[in-house]
Protein backbone atom coordinates (compact mmCIF):
# COMPACT_ATOMS: atom_id res chain seq x y z
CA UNK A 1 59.97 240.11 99.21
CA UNK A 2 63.03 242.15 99.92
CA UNK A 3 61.78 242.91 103.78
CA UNK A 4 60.40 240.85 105.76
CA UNK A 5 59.49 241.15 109.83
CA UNK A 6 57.48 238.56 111.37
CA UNK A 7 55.78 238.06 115.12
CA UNK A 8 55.62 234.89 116.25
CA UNK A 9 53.61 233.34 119.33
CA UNK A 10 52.22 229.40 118.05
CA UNK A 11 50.08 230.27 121.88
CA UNK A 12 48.55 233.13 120.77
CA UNK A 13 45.06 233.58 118.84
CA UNK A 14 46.97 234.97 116.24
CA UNK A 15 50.07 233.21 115.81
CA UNK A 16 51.79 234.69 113.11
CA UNK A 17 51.71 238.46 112.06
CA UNK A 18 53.97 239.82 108.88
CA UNK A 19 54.59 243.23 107.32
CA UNK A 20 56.82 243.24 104.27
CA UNK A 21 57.75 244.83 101.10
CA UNK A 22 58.69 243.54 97.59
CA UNK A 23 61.18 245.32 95.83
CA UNK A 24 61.84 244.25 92.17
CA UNK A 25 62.16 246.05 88.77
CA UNK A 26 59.67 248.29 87.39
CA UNK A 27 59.64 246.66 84.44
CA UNK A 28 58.93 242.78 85.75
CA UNK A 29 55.58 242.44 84.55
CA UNK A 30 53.02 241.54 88.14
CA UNK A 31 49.79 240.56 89.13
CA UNK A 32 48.26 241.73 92.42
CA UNK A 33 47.72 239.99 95.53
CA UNK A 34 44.26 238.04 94.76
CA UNK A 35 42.67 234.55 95.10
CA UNK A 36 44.94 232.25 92.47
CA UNK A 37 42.96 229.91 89.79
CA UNK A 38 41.67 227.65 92.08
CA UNK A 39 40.36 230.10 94.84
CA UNK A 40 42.58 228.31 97.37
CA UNK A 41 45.60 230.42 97.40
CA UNK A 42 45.72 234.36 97.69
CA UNK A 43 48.52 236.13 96.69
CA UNK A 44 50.45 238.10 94.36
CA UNK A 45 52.27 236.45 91.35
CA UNK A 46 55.45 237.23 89.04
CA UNK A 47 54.04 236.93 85.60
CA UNK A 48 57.30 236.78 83.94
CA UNK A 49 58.41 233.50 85.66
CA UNK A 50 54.90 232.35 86.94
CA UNK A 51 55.60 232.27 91.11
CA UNK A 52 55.64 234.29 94.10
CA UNK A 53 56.82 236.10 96.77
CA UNK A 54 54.23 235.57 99.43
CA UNK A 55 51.00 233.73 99.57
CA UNK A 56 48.24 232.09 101.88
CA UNK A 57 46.10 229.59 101.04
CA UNK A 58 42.45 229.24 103.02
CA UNK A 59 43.79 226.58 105.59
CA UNK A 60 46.48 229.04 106.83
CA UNK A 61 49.56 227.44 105.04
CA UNK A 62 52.04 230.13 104.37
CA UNK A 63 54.94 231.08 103.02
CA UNK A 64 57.27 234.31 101.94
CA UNK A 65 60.84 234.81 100.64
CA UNK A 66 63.82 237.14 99.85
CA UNK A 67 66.33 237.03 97.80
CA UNK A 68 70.46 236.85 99.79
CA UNK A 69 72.35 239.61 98.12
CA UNK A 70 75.74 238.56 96.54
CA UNK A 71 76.06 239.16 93.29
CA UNK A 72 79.30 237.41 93.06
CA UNK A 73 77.62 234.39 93.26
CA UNK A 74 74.54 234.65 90.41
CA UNK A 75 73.99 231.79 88.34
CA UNK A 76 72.36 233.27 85.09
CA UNK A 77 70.53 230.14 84.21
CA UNK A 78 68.72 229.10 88.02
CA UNK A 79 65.28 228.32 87.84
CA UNK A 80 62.97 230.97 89.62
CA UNK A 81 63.07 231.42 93.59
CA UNK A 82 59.52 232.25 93.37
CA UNK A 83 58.40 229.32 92.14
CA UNK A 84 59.25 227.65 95.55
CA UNK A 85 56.63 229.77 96.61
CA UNK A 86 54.15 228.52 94.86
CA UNK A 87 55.18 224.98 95.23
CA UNK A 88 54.84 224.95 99.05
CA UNK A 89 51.69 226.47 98.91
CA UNK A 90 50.09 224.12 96.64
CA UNK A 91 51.40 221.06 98.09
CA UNK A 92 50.67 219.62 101.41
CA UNK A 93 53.98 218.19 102.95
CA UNK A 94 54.97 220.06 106.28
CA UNK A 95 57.54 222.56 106.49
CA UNK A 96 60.24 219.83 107.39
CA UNK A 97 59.38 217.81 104.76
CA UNK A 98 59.54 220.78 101.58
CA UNK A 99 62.81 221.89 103.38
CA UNK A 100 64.25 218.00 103.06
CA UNK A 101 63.37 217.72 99.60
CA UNK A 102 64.39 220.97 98.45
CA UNK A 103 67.69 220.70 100.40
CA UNK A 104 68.67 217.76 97.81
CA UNK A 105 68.77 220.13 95.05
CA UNK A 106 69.14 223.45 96.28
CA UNK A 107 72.80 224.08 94.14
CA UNK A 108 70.42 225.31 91.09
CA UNK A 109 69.13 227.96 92.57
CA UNK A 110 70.48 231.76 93.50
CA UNK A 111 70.82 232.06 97.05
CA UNK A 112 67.41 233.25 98.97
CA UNK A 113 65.89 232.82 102.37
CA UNK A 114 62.74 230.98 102.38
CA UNK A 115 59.80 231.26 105.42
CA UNK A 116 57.60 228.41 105.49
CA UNK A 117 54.17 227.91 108.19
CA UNK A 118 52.66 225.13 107.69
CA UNK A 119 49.93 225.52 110.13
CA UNK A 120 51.50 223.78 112.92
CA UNK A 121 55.27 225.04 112.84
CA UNK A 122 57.11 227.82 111.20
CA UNK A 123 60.19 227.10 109.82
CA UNK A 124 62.66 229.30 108.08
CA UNK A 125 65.92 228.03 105.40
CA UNK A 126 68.86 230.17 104.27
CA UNK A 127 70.01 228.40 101.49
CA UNK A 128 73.45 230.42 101.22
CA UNK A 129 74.30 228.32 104.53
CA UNK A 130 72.22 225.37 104.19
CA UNK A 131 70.28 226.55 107.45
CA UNK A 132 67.09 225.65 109.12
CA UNK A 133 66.14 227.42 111.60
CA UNK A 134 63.30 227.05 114.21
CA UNK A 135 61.85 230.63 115.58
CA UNK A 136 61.28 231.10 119.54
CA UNK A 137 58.20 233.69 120.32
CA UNK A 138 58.71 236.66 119.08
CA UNK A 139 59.88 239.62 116.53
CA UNK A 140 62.43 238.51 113.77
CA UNK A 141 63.02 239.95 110.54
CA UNK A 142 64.98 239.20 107.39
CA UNK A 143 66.12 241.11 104.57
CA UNK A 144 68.91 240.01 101.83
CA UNK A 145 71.11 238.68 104.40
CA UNK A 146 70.68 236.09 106.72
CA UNK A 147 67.40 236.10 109.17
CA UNK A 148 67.69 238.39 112.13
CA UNK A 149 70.91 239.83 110.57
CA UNK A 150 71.11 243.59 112.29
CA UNK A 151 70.59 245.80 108.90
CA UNK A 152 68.84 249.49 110.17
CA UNK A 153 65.88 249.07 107.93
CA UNK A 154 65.42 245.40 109.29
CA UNK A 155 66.32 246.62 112.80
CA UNK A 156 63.68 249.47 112.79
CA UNK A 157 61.09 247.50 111.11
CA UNK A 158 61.35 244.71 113.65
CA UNK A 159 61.53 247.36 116.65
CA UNK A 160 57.88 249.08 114.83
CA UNK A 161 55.96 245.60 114.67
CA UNK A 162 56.78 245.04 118.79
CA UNK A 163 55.28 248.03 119.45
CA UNK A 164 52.66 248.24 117.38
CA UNK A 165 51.45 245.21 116.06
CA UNK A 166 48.00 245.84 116.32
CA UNK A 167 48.08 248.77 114.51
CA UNK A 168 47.79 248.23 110.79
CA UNK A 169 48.69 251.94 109.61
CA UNK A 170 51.59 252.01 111.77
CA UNK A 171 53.02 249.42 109.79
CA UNK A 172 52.64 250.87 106.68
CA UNK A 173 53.93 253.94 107.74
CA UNK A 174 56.85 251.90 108.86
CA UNK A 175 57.07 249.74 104.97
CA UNK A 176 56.73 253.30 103.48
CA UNK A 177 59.89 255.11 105.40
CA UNK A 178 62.35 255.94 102.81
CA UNK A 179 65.02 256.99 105.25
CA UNK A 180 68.66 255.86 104.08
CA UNK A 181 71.23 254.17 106.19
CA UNK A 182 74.40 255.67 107.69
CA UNK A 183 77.53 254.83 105.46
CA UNK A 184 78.88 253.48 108.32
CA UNK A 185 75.70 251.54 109.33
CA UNK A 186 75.25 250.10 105.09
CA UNK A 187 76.28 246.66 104.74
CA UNK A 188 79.10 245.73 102.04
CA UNK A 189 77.10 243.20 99.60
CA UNK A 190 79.07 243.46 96.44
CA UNK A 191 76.90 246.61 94.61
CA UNK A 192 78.52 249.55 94.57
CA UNK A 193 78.01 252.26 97.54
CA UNK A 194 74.77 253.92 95.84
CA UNK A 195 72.65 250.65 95.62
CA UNK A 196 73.45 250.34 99.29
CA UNK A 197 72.80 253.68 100.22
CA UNK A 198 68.98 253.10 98.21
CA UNK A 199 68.78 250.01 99.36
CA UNK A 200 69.26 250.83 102.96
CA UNK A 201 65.79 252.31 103.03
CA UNK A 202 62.68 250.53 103.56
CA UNK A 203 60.78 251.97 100.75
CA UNK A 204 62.80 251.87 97.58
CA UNK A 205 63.02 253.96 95.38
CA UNK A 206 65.08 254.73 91.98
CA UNK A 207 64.45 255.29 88.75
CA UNK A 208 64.40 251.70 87.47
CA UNK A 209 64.14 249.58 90.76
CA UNK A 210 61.74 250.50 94.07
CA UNK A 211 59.11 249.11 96.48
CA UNK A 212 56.59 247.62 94.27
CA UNK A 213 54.38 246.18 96.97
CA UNK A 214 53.70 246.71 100.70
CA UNK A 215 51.56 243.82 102.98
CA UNK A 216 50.37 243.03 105.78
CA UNK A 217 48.93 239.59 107.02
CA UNK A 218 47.14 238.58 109.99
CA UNK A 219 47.39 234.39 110.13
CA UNK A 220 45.38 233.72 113.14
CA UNK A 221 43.35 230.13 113.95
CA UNK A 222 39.87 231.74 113.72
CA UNK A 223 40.59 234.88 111.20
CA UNK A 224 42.74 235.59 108.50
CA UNK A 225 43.67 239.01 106.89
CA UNK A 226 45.90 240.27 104.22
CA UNK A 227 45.80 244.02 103.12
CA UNK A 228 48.26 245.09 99.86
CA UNK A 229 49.29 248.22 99.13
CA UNK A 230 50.81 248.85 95.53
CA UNK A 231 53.02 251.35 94.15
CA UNK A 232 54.22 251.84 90.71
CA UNK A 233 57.73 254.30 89.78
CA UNK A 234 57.48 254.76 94.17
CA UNK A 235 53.38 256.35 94.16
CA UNK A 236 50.72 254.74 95.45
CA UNK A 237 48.30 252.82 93.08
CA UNK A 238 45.81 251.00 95.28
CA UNK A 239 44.54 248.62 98.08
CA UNK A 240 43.75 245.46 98.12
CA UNK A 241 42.14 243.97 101.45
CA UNK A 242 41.79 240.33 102.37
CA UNK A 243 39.40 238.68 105.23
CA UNK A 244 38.53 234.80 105.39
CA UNK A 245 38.18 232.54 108.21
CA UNK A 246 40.77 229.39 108.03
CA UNK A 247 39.07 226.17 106.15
C-alpha cells in the first residue's frame, strides 16, 4: 500500500477500520484480493515476488504496509517488503514478538512502514527509525513517510474516515480523489518535482505508475468485511467483496 488511514477503538465492536490504496507499476504482474491456498488468508498478492501488501486471515490477524520514500537509500538486492506480509499473517507470534525478530535483521531490507493487529493489539514499525509505535483510539494514517506524518493526501484521507466511517462509498470517493498537492504543501523525498506533484494525489495516476487497488476492511470481533476495488492504466476494472465472521 502507498496510503494507508486506519480507525482505531480496541473498545469498540469494530475495532479496527482501514481504507487504503496500492500504488505500484502497471507492469508488476498481481493477483486480486481473494482467499490464499489454504482458505485462511484473504488478500491480494504480488506475483512477481510472491507477498503482499495487505491481508486478513479468518481469526482477524492483520496486517498492511508502505513503502518510506528515499530513494537515496535503495538497496538493489533487498529481499521483498511484501513478503513480511505474508509472513505475519501465516505465523502466529503476536505483534511484539514478529516486530522483535524482524528488528534483528531489518538492515536487508528497503525502508517501509509495517502495521501489524494481531487480534489483541495493533502495533505499527517504521523501520527507517527503528520505531514501534503503540496507537491511542483513533484516526491515523501513513503514507511513504513516517505514520501520522502531515502529507495533504494523508491529512484529507484521515479527516474523510472521522467523518464518515460508516460510509463505505464515501471512502472510495475519498481513495479515488486525484487532486494534486500545493508545491508548497509537496514534500521533498528525493524524486524530482513531477513525481511529487503525481504523487501528492490520492489516486495515482501516470502513464507507467498509478493506483492499482483501492480497499476497504471492516475487522470487527463478530464480522469481518473487505471490499476491493481494481483499476488498471487509472479505470476501473472490478469489485471484489469480502464477508466472514472471525474463526
Amino acid at each position: 500500500m502507498c496510503l494507508i488511514a486506519f480507525r482505531w477503538d480496541p473498545a469498540h465492536t469494530t475495532p479496527l477500520v482501514v481504507a487504503a490504496n496500492r500504488d505500484e507499476f502497471y507492469a508488476r504482474p498481481t493477483a486480486a484480493a481473494d482467499w490464499w491456498e489454504d482458505e485462511r488468508i484473504l488478500g491480494g498478492r504480488d506475483l512477481m515476488a510472491g507477498g503482499s501488501w495487505m491481508g486478513v486471515r479468518r481469526d482477524g490477524r492483520f496486517a498492511a504496509l508502505t513503502n518510506f520514500r528515499d530513494p537515496s537509500r535503495h538497496l538493489a538486492d533487498a529481499p521483498s517488503r511484501g513478503a513480511l506480509v505474508a509472513d505475519f499473517l501465516q505465523g502466529e507470534h503476536s505483534a511484539g514478538e514478529f516486530l522483535a525478530t524482524l528488528r534483528r535483521d531489518i538492515a536487508r531490507y528497503n525502508d517501509f512502514n509495517l502495521l501489524l493487529y494481531d487480534g489483541e493489539r495493533l502495533l505499527g514499525y517504521e523501520s527507517r527509525h527503528d520505531t514501534v509505535l503503540r496507537f491511542g483510539r483513533g484516526v491515523h494514517a501513513v503514507s511513504n513517510a513516517r505514520f501520522d506524518t502531515p502529507w495533504p493526501k494523508a491529512e484529507r484521507l484521515k479527516a474523510g474516515l472521522a467523518r464518515h466511517g460508516e460510509d463505505d462509498e464515501a471512502l472510495f470517493a475519498l481513495l479515488a480523489d486525484p487532486a494534486l498537492a500545493p508545491d508548497e504543501q509537496l514534500p521533498r523525498t528525493g524524486v524530482p518535482l513531477e513525481w511529487e506533484r503525481a504523487l501528492s494525489a490520492a489516486f495515482i495516476r501516470t502513464p507507467q505508475y498509478g493506483t492499482r487497488a483501492s480497499s476497504v476492511l471492516r475487522l470487527g470481533r463478530q464480522a469481518i468485511s473487505l471490499t476491493e476495488r481494481r483499476f488498471e492504466r487509472g479505470e476501473f476494472v472490478a469489485t471484489a467483496h469480502f464477508d466472514f465472521s472471525p474463526s
